[in-house]
N, C-alpha and C. Protein backbone atom coordinates (compact mmCIF):
# COMPACT_ATOMS: atom_id res chain seq x y z
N UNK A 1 0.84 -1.18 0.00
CA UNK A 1 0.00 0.00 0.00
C UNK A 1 0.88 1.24 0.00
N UNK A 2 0.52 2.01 -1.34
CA UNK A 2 1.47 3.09 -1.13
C UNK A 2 0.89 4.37 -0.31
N UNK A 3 1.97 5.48 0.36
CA UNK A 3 1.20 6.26 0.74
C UNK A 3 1.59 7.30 0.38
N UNK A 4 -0.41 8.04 0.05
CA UNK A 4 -0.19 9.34 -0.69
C UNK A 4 0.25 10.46 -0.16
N UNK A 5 0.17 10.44 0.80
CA UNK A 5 0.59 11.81 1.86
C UNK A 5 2.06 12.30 1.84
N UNK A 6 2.77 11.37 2.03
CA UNK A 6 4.23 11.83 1.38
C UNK A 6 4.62 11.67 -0.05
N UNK A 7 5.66 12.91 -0.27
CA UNK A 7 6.30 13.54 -1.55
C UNK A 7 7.51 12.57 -1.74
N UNK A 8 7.42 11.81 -2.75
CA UNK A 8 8.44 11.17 -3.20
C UNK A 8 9.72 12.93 -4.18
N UNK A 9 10.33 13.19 -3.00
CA UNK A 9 10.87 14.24 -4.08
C UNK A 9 12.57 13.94 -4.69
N UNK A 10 12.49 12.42 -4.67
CA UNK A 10 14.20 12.22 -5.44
C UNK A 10 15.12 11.85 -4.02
N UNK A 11 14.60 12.88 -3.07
CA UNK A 11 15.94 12.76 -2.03
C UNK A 11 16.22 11.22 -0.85
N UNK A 12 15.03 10.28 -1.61
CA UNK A 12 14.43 9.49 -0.39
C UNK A 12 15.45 8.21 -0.62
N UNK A 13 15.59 8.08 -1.55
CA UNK A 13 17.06 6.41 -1.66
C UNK A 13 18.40 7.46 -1.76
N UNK A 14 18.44 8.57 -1.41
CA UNK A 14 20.15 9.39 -1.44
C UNK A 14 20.90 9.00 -0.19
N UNK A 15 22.36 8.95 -0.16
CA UNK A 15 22.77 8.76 1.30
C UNK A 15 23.02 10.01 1.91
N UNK A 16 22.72 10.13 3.47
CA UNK A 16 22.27 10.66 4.52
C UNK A 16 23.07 10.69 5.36
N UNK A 17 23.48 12.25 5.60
CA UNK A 17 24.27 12.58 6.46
C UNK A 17 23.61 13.17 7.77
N UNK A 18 23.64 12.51 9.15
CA UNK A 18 22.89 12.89 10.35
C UNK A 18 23.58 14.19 11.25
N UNK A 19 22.89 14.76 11.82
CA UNK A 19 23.38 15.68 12.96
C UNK A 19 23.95 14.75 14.02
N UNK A 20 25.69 14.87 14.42
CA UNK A 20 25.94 14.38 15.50
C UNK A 20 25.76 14.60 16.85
N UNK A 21 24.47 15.69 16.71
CA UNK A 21 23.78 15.86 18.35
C UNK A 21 22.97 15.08 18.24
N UNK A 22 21.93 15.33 17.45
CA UNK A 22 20.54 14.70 17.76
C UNK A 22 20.31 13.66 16.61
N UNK A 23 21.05 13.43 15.63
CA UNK A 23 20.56 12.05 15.02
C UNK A 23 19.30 12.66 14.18
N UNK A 24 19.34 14.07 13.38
CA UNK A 24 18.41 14.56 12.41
C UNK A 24 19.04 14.34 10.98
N UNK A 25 18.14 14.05 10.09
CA UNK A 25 18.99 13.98 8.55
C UNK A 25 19.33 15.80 8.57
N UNK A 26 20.56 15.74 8.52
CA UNK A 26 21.21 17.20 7.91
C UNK A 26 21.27 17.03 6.41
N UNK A 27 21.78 16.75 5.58
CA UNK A 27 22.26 16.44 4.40
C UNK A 27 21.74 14.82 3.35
N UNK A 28 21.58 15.08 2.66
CA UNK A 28 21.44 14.56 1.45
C UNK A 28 22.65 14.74 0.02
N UNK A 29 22.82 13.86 -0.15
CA UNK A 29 23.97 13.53 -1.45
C UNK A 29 23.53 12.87 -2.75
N UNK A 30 24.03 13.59 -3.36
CA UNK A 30 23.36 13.06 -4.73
C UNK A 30 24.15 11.47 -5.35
N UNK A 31 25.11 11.54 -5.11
CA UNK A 31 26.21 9.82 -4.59
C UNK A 31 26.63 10.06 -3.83
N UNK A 32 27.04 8.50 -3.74
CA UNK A 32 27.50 7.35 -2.74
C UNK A 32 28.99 8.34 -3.02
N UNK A 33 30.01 8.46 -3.41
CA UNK A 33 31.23 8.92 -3.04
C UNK A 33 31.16 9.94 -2.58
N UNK A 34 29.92 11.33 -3.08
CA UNK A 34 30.34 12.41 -2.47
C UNK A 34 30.09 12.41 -1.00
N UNK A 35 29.37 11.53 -0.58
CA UNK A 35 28.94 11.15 1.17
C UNK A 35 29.83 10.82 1.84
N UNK A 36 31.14 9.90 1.07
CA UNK A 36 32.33 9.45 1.76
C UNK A 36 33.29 10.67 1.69
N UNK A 37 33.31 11.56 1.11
CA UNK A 37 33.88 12.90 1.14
C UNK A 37 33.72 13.59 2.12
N UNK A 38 32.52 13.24 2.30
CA UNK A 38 32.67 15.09 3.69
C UNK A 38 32.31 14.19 4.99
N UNK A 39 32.74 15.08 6.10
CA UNK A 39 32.80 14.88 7.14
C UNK A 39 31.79 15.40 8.09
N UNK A 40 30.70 15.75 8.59
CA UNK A 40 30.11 16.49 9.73
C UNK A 40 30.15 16.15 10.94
N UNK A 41 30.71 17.18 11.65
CA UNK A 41 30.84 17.13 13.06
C UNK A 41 30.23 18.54 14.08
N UNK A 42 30.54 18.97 14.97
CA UNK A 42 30.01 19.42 15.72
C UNK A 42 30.86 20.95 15.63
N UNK A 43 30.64 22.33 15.34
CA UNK A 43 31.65 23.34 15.00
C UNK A 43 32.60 23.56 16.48
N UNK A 44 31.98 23.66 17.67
CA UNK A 44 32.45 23.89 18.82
C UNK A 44 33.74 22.99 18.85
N UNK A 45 33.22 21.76 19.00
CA UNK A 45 34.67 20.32 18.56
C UNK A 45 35.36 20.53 17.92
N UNK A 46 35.06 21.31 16.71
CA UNK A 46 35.91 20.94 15.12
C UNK A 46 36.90 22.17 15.66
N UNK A 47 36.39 23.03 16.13
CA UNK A 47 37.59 24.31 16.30
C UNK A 47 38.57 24.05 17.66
N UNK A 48 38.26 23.14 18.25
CA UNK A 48 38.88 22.53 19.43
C UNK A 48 39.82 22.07 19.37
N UNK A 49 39.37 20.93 18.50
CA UNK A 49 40.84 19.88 17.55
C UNK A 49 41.35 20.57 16.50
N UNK A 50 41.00 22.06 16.76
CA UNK A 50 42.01 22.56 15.14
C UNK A 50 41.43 21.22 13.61
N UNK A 51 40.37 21.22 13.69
CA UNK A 51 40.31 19.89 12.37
C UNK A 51 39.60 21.70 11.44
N UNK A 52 39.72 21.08 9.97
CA UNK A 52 39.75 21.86 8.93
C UNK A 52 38.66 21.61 8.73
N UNK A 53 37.54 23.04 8.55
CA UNK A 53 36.32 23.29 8.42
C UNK A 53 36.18 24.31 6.71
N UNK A 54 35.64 23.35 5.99
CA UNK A 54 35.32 23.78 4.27
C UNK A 54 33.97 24.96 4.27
N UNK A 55 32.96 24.49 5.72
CA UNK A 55 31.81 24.61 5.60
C UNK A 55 30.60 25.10 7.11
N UNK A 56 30.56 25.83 7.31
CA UNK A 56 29.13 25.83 8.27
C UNK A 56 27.92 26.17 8.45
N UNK A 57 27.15 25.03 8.91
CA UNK A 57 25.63 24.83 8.75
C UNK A 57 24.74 24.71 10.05
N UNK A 58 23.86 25.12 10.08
CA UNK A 58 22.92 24.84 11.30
C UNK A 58 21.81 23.62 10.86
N UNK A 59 22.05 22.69 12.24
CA UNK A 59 20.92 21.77 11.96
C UNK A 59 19.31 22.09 11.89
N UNK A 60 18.90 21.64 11.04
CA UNK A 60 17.51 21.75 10.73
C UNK A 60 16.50 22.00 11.81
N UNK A 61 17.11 20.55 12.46
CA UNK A 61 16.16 19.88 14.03
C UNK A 61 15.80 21.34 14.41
N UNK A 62 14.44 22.19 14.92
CA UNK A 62 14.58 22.97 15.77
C UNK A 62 14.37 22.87 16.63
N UNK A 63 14.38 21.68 17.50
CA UNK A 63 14.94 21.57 18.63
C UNK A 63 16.48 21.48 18.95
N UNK A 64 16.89 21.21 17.83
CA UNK A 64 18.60 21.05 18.39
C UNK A 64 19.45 22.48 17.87
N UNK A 65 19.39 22.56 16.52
CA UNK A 65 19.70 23.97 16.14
C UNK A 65 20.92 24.29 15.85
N UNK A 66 22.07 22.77 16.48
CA UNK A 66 23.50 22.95 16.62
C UNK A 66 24.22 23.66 15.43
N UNK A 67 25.11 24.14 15.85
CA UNK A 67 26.07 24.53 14.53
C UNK A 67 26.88 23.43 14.19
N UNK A 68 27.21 22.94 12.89
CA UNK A 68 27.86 21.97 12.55
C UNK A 68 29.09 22.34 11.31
N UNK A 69 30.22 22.11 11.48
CA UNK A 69 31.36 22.00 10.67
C UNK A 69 31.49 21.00 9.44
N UNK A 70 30.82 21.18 8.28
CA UNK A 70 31.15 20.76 6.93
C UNK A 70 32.87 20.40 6.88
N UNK A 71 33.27 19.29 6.98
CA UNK A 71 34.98 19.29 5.71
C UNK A 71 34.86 18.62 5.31
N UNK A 72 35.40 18.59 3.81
CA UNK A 72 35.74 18.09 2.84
C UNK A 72 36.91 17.18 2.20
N UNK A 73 37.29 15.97 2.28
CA UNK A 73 38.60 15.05 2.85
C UNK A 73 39.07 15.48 0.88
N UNK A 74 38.81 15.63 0.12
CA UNK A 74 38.74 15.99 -1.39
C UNK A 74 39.95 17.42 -1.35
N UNK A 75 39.27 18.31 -0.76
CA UNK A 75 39.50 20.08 -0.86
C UNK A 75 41.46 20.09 -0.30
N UNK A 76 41.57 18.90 0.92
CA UNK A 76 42.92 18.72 1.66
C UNK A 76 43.82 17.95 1.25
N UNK A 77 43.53 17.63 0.13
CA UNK A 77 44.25 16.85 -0.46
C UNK A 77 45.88 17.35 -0.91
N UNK A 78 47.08 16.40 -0.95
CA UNK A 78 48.40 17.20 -0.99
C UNK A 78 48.84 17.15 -2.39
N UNK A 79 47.82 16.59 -3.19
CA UNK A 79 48.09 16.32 -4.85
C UNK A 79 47.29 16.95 -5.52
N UNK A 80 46.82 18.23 -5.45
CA UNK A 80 46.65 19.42 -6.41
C UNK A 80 45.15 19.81 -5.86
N UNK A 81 45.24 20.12 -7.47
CA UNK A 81 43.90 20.45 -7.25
C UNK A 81 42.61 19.37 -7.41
N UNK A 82 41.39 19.66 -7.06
CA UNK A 82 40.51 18.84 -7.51
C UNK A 82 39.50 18.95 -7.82
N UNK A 83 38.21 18.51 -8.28
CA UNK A 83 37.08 18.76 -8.42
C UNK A 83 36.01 18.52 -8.20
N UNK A 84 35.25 19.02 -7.26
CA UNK A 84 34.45 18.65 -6.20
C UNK A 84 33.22 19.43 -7.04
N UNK A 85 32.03 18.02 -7.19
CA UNK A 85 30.95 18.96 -7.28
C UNK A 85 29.94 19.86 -5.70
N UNK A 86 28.61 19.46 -6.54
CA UNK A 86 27.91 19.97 -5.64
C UNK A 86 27.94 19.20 -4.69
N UNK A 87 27.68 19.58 -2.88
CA UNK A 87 27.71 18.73 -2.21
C UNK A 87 26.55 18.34 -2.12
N UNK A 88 25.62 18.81 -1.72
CA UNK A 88 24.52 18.20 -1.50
C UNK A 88 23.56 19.37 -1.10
N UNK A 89 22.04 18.64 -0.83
CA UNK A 89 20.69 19.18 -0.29
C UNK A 89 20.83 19.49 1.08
N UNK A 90 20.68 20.71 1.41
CA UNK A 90 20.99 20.93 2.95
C UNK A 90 19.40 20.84 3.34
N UNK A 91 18.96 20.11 4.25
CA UNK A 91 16.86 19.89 4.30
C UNK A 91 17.30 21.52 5.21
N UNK A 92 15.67 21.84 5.14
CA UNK A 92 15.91 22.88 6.11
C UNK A 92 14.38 23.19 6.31
């Protein structure tokens, strides 16, 4: 039984990147490699450990709201340049 109430809008078989507070879909990827590319973590953390931030986003959740640090393992690379498309659907 299918159901009509939800919007099949493309983003529903994409892989899914979660908020590491609350476990909300942050992100959507259009492929499987560009998902193994980026990293999301928590911005407070990420500037803690000095780790390299490409990107920052607020989680959707509005209950959680966190700020989160986008990087990109592609962008740090020590062999040139590269080419990174789009990353992805930020839900919001």
């Amino acid at each position: 039984m299918k159901n009509n109430s939800r919007q099949d809008d493309g983003r529903r078989n994409m892989p899914k990147r979660m908020c590491p507070v609350c476990r909300y879909r942050t992100i959507d990827f259009p492929e499987k490699w560009v998902y193994h590319q980026c990293n999301l973590s928590e911005y407070r953390i990420s500037t803690m450990n000095q780790q390299k931030c490409d990107m920052v986003i607020q989680c959707p959740n509005p209950k959680c709201g966190a700020i989160l640090a986008v990087s990109i393992k592609a962008l740090h690379t020590r062999y040139g340049l590269v080419n990174v498309p789009i990353i992805g659907t930020v839900i919001s």
